[in-house]
Protein backbone atom coordinates (compact mmCIF):
# COMPACT_ATOMS: atom_id res chain seq x y z
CA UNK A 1 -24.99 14.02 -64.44
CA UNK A 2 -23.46 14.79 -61.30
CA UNK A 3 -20.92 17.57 -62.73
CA UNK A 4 -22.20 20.66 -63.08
CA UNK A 5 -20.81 23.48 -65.54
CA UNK A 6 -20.72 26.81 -63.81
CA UNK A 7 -19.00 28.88 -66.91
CA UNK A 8 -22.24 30.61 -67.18
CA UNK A 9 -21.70 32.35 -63.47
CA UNK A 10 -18.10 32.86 -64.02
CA UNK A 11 -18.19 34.74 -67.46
CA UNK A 12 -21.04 36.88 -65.79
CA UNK A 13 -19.01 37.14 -62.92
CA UNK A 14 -15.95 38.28 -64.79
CA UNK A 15 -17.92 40.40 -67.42
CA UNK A 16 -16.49 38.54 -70.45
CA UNK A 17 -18.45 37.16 -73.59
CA UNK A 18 -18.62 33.76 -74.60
CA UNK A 19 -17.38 35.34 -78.29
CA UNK A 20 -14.41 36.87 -76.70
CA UNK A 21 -13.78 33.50 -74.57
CA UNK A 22 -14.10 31.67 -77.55
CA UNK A 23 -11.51 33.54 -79.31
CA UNK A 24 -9.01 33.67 -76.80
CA UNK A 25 -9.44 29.65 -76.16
CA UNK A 26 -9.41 29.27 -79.92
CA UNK A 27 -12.95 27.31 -79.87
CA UNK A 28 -15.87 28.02 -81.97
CA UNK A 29 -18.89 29.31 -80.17
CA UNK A 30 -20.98 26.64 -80.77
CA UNK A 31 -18.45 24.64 -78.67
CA UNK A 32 -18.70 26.71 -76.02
CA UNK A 33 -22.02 27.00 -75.76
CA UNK A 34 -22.19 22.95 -75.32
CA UNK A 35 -19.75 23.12 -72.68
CA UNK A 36 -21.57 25.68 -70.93
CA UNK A 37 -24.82 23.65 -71.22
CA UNK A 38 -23.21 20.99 -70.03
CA UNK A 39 -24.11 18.76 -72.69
CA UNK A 40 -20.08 17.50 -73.46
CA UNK A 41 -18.30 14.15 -72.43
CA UNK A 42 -15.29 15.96 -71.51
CA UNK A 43 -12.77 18.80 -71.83
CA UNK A 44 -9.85 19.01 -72.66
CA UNK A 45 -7.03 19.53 -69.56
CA UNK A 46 -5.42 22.56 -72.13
CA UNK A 47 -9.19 23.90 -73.14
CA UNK A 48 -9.74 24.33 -69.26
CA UNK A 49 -6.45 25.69 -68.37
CA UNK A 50 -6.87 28.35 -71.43
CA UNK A 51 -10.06 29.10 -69.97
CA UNK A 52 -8.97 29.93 -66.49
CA UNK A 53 -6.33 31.55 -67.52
CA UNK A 54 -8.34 33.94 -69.36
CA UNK A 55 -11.18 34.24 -66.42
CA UNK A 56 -8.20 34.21 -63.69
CA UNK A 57 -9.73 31.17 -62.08
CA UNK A 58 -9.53 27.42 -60.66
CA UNK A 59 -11.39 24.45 -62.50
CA UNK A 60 -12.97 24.52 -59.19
CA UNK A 61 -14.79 27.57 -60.22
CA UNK A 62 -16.31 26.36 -63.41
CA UNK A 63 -16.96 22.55 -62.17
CA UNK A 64 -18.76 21.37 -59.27
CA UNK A 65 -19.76 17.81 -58.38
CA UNK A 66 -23.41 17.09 -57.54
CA UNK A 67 -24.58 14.02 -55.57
CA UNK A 68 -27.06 12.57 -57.62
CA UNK A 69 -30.47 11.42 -55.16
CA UNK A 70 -29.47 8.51 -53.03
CA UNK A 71 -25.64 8.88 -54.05
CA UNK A 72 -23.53 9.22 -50.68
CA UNK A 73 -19.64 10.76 -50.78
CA UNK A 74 -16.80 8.33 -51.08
CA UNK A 75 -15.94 9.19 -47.42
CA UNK A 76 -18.94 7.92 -46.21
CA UNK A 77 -18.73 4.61 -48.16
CA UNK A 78 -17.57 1.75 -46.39
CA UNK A 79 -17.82 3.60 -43.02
């Protein structure tokens, strides 16, 4: 998948448990822990914003887009 979750570096980062996270975002930890992993379909827009307003962040800190092999950016496309 060419999103990667970086929640893992930001909650080190920050020096904040996934527990207390959890609590604050009013998930369970097990949910968490899949979004962390990565292994979700999606997020919900208020889950995120909850999130980085408890780590003081952007989505752009906990999401990053990965070219997968062979995949070139939409601004080369076409060119």
């Amino acid at each position: 998948m060419p999103i990667v979750v970086t929640l893992d570096e930001m909650l080190v980062r920050r020096k904040v448990k996934s527990r207390d996270l959890a609590a604050h975002v009013g998930i369970t930890e097990a949910n968490l822990s899949l979004l962390k992993s990565g292994k979700v379909k999606g997020v919900r827009f208020e889950t995120l914003s909850a999130i980085c307003d408890y780590l003081q962040c952007q989505p752009g800190d906990l999401l990053a887009w990965v070219p997968q092999e062979g995949e070139e950016p939409a601004s080369e496309i076409g060119a």
